[in-house]
PDB file of N, CA and C in Angstrom:
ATOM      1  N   UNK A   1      -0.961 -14.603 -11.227  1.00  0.00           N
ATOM      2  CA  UNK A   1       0.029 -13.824 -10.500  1.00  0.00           C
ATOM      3  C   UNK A   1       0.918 -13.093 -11.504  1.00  0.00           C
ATOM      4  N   UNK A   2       1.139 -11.991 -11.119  1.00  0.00           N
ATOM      5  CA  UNK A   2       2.261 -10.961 -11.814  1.00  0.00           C
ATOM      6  C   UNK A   2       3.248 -11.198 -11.605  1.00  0.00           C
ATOM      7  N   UNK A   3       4.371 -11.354 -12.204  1.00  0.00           N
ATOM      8  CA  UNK A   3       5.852 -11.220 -12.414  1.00  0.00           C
ATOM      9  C   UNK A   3       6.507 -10.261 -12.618  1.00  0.00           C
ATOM     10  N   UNK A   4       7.242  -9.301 -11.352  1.00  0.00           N
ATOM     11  CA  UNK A   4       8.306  -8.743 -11.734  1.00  0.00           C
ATOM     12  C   UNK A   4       9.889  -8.959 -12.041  1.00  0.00           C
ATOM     13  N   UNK A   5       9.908  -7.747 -12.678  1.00  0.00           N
ATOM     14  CA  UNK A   5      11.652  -8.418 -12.762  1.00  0.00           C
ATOM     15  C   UNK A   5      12.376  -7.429 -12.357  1.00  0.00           C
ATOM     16  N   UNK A   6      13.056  -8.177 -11.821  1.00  0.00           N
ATOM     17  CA  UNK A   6      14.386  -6.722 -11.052  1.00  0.00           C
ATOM     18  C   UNK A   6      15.075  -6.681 -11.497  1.00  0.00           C
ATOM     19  N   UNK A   7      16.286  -5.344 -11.229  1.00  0.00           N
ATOM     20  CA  UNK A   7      17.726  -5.546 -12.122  1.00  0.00           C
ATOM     21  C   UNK A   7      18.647  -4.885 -10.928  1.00  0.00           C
ATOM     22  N   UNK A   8      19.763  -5.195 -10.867  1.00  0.00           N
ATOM     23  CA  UNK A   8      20.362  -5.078  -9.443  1.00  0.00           C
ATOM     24  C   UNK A   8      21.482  -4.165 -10.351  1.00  0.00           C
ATOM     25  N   UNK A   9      22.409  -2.693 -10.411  1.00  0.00           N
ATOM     26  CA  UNK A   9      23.266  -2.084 -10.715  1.00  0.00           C
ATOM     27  C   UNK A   9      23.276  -0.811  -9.816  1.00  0.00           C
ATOM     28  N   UNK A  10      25.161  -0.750 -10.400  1.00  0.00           N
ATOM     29  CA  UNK A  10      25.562   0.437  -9.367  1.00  0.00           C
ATOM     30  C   UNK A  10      24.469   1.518  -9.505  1.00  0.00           C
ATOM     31  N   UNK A  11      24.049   2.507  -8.729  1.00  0.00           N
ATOM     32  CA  UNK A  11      23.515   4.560  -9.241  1.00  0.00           C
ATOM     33  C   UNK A  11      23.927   5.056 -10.048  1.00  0.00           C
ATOM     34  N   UNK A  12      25.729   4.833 -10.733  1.00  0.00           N
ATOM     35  CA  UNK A  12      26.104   5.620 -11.659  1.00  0.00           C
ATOM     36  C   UNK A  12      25.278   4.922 -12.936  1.00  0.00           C
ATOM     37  N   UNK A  13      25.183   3.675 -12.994  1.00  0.00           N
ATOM     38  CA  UNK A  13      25.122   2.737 -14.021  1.00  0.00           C
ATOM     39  C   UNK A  13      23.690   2.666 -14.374  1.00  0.00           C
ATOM     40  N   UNK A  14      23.206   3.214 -13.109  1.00  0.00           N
ATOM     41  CA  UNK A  14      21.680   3.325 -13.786  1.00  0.00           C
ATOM     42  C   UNK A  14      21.220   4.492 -14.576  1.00  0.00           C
ATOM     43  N   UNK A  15      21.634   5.361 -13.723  1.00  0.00           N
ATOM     44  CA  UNK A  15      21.853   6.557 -14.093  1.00  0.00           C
ATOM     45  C   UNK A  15      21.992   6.864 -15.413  1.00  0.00           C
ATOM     46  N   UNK A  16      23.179   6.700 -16.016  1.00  0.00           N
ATOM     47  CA  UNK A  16      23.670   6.369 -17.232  1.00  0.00           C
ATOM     48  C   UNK A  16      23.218   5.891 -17.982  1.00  0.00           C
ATOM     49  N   UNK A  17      22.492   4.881 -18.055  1.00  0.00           N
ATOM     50  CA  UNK A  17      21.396   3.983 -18.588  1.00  0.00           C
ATOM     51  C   UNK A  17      20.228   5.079 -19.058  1.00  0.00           C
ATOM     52  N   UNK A  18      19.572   5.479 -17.846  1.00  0.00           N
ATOM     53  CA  UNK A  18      18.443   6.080 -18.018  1.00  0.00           C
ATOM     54  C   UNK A  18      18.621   7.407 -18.962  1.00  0.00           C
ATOM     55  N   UNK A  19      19.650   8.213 -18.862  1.00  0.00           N
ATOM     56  CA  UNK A  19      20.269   9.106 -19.660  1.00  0.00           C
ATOM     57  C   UNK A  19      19.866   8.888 -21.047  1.00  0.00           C
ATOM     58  N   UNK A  20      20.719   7.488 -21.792  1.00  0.00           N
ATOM     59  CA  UNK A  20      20.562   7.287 -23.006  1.00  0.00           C
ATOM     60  C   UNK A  20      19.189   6.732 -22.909  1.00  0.00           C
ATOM     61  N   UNK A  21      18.520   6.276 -22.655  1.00  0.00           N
ATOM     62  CA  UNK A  21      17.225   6.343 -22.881  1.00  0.00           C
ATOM     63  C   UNK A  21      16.169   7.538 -22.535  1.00  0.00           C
ATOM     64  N   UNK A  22      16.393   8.355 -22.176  1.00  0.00           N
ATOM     65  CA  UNK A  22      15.843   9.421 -22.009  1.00  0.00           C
ATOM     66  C   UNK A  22      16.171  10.179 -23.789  1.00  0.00           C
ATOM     67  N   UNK A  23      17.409  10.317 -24.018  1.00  0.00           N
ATOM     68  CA  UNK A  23      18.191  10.998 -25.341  1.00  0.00           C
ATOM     69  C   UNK A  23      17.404  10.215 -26.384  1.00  0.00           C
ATOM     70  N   UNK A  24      17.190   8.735 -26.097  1.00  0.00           N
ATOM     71  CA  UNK A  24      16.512   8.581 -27.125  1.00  0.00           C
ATOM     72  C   UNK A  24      17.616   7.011 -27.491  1.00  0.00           C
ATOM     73  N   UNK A  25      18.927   7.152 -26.966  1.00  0.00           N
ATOM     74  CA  UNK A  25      20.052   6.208 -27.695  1.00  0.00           C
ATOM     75  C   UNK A  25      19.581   5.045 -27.561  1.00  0.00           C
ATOM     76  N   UNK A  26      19.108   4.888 -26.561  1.00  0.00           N
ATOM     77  CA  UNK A  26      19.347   3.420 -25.676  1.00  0.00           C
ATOM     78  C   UNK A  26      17.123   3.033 -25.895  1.00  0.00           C
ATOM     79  N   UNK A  27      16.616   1.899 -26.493  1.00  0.00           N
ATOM     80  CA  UNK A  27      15.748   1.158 -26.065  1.00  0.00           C
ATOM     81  C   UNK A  27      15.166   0.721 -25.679  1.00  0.00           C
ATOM     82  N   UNK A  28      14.660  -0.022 -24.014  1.00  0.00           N
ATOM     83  CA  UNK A  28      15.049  -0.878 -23.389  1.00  0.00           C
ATOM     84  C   UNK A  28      14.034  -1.743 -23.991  1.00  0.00           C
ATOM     85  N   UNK A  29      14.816  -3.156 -23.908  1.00  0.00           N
ATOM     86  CA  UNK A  29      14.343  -4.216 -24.351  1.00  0.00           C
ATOM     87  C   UNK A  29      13.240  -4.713 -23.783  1.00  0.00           C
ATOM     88  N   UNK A  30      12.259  -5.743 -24.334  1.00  0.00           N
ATOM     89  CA  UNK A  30      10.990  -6.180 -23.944  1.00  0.00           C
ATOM     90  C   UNK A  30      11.439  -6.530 -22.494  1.00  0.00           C
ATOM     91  N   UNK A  31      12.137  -7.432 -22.690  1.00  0.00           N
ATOM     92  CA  UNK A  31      12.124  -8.331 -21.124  1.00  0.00           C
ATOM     93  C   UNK A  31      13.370  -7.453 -20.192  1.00  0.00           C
ATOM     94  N   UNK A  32      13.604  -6.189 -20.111  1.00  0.00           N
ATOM     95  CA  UNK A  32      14.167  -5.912 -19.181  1.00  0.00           C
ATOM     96  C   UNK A  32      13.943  -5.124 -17.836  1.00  0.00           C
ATOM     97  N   UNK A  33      14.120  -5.233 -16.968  1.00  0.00           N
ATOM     98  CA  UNK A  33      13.574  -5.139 -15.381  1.00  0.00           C
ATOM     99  C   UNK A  33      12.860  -3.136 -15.927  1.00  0.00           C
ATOM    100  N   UNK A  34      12.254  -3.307 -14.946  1.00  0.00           N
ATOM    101  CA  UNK A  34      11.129  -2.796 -14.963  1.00  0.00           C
ATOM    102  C   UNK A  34      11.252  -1.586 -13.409  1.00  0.00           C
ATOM    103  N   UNK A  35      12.144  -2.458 -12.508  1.00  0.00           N
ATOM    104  CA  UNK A  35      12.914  -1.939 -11.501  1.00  0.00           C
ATOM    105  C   UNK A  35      13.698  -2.202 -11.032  1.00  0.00           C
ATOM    106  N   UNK A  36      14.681  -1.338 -10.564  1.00  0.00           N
ATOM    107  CA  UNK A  36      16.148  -1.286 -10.612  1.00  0.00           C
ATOM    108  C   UNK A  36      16.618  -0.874  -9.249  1.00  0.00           C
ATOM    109  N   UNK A  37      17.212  -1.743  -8.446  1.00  0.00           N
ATOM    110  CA  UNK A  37      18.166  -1.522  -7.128  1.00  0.00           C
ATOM    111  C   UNK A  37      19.565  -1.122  -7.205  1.00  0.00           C
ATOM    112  N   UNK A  38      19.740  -0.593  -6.260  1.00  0.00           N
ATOM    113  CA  UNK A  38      21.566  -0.333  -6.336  1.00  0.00           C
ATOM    114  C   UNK A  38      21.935  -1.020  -5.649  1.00  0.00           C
ATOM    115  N   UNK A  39      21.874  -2.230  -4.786  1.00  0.00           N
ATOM    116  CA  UNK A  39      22.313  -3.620  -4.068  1.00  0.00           C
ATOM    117  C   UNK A  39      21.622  -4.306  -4.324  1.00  0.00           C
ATOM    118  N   UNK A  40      21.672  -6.047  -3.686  1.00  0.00           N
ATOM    119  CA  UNK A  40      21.305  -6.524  -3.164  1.00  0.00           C
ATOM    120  C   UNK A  40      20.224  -6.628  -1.823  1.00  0.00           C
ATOM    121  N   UNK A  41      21.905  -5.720  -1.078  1.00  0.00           N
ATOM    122  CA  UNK A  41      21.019  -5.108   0.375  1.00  0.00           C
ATOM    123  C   UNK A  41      19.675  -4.346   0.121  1.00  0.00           C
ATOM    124  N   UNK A  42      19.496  -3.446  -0.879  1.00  0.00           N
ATOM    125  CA  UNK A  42      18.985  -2.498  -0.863  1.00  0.00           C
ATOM    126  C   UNK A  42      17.669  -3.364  -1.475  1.00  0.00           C
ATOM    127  N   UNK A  43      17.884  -4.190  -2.178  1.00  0.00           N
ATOM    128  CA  UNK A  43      16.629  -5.382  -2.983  1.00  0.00           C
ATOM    129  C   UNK A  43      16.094  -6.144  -1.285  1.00  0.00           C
ATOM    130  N   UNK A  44      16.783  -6.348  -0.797  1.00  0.00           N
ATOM    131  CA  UNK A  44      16.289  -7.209   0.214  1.00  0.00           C
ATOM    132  C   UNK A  44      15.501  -6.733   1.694  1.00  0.00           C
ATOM    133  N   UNK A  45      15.735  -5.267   1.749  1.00  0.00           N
ATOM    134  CA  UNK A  45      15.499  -4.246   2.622  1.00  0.00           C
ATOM    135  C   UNK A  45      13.699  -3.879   2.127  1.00  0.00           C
ATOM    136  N   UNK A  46      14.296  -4.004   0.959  1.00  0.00           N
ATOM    137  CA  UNK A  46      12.220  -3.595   0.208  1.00  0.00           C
ATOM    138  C   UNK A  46      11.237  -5.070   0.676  1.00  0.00           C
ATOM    139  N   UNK A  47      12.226  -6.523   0.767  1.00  0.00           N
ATOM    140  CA  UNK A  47      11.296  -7.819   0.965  1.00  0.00           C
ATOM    141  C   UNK A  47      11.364  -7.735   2.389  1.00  0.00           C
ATOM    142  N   UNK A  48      11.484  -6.923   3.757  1.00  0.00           N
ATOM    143  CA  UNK A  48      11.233  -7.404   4.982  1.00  0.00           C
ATOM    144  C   UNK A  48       9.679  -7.832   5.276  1.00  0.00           C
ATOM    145  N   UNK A  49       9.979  -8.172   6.430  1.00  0.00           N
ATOM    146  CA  UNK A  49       8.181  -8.232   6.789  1.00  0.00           C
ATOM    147  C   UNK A  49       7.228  -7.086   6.260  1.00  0.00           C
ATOM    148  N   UNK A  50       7.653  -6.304   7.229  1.00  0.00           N
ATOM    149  CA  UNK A  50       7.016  -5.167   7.456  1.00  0.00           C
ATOM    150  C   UNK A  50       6.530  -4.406   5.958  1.00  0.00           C
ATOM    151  N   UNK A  51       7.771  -4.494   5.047  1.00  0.00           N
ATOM    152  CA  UNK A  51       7.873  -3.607   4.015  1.00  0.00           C
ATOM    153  C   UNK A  51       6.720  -4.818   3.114  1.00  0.00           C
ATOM    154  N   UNK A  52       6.523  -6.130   3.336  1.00  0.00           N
ATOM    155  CA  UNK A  52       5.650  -6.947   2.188  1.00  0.00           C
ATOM    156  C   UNK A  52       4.430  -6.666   2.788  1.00  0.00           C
ATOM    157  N   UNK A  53       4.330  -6.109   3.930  1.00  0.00           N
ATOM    158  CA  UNK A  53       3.030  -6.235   4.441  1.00  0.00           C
ATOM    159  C   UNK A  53       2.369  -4.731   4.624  1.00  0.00           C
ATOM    160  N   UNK A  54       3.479  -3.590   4.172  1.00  0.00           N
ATOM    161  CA  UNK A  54       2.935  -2.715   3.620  1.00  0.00           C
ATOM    162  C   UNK A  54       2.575  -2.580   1.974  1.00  0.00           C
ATOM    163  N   UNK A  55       3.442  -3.236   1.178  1.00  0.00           N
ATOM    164  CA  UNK A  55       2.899  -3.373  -0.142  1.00  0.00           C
ATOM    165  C   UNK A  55       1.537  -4.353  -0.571  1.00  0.00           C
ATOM    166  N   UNK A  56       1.188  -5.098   0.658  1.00  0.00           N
ATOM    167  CA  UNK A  56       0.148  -6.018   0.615  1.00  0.00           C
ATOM    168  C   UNK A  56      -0.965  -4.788   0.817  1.00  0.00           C
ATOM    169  N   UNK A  57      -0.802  -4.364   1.596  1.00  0.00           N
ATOM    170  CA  UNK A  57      -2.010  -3.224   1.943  1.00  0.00           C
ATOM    171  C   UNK A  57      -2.292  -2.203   1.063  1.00  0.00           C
ATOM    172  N   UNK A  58      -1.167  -1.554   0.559  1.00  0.00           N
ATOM    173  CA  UNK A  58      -0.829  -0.532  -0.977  1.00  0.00           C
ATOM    174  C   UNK A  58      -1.661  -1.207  -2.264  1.00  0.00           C
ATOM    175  N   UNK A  59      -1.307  -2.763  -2.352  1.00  0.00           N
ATOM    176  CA  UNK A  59      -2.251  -3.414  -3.712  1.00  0.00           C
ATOM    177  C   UNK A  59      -3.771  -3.106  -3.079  1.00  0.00           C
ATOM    178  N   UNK A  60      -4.564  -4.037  -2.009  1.00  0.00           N
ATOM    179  CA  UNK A  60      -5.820  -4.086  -1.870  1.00  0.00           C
ATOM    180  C   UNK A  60      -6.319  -2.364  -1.366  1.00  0.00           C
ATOM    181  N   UNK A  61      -6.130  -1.679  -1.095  1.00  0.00           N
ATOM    182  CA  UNK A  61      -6.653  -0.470  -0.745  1.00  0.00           C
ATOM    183  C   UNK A  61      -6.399   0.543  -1.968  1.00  0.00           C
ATOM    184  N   UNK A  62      -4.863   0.548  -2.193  1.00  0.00           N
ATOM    185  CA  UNK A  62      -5.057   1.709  -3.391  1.00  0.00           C
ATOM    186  C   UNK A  62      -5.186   3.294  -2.768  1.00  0.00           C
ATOM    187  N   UNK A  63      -4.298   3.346  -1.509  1.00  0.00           N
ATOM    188  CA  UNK A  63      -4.699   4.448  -1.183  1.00  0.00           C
ATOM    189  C   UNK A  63      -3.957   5.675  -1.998  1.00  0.00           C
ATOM    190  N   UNK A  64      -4.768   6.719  -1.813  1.00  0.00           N
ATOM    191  CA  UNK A  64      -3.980   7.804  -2.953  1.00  0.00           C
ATOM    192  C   UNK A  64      -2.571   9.295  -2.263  1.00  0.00           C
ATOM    193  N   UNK A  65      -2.355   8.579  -1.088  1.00  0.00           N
ATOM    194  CA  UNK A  65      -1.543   9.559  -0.922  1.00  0.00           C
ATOM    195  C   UNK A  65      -1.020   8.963   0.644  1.00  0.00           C
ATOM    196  N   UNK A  66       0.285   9.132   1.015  1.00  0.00           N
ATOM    197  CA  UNK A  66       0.940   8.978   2.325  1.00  0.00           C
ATOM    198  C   UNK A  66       0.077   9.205   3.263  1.00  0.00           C
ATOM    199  N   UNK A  67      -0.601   9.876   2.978  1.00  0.00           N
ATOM    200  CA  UNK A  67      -1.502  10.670   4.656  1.00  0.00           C
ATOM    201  C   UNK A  67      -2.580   9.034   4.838  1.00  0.00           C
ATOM    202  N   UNK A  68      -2.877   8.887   3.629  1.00  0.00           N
ATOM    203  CA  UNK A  68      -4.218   7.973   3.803  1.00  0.00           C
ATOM    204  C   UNK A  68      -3.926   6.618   3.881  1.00  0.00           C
ATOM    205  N   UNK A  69      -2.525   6.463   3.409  1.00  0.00           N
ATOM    206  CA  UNK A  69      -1.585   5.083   3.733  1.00  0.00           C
ATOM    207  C   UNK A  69      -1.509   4.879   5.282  1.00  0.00           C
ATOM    208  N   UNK A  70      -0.935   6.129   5.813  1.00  0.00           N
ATOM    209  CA  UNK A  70      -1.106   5.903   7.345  1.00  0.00           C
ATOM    210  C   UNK A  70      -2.348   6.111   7.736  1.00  0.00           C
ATOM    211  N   UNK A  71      -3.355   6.584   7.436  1.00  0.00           N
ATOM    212  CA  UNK A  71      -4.339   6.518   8.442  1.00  0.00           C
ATOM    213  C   UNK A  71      -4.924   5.116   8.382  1.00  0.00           C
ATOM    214  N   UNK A  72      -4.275   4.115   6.984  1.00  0.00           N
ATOM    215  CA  UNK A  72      -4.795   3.285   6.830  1.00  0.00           C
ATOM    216  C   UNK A  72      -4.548   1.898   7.958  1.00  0.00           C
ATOM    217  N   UNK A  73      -2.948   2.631   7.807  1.00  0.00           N
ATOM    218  CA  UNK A  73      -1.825   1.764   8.547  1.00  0.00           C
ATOM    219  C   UNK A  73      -2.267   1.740  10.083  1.00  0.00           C
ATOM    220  N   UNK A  74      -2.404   3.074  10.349  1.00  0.00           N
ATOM    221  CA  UNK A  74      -2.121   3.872  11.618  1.00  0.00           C
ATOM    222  C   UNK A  74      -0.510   3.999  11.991  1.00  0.00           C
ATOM    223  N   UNK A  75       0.335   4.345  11.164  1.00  0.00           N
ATOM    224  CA  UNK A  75       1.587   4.631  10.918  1.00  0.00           C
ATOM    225  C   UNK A  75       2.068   6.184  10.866  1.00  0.00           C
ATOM    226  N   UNK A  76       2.929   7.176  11.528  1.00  0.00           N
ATOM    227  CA  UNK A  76       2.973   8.258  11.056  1.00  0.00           C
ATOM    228  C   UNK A  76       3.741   7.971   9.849  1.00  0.00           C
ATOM    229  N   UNK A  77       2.975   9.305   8.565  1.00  0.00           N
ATOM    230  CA  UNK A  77       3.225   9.141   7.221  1.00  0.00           C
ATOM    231  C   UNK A  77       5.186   9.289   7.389  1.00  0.00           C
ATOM    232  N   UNK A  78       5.737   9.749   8.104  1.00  0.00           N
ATOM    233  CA  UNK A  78       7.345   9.384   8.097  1.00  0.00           C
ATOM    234  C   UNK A  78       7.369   8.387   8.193  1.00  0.00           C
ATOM    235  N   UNK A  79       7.014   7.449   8.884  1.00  0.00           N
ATOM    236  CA  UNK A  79       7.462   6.221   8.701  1.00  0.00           C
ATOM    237  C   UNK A  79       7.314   5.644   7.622  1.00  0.00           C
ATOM    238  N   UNK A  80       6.543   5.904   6.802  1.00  0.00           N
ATOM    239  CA  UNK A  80       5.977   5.352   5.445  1.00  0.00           C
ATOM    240  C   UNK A  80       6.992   5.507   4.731  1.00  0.00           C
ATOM    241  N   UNK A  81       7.718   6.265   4.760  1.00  0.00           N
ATOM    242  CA  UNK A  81       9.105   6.332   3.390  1.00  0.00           C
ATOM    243  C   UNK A  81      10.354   6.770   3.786  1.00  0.00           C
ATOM    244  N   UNK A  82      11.426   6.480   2.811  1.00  0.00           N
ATOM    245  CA  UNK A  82      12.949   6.557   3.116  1.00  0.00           C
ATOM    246  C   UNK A  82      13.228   7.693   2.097  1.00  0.00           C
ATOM    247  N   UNK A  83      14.674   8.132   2.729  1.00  0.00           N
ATOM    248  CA  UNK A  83      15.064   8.544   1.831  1.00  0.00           C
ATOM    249  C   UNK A  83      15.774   7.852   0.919  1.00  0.00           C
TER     250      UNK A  83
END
């Protein structure tokens, strides 16, 4: 099994982050998250049912584009994503 790691910070703070690493300033270290929430809420909204049991389907299929996610789903492709 794979291990991700999350990192929970404000938008400005990521933001900011990504900046100096983009410039070149900033590193990021071996072991640091890999993906980044701006809550809690917003971390816990990605683990609902629905949302694990669309990423369950995303690993074994591999589909290559929204359209084919829903036809996979039978979901209209809006429903497939947020803003």
């Amino acid at each position: 099994m794979t291990t991700l790691k999350v990192g929970i910070a404000d938008y400005n703070e990521m933001k900011t982050r990504s900046m100096r690493i983009a410039r070149g300033e900033e590193k990021p270290a071996t072991g640091d998250p890999k993906v980044w929430f701006a809550s809690t809420e917003s971390f816990a909204k990605v683990l609902s049912a629905g949302n694990r049991e669309l990423l369950h389907i995303i690993a074994e299929k591999a589909p290559a584009s929204f359209e084919e996610l829903a036809e996979i789903t039978g979901r209209a492709p809006s429903n497939l994503s947020a803003p």
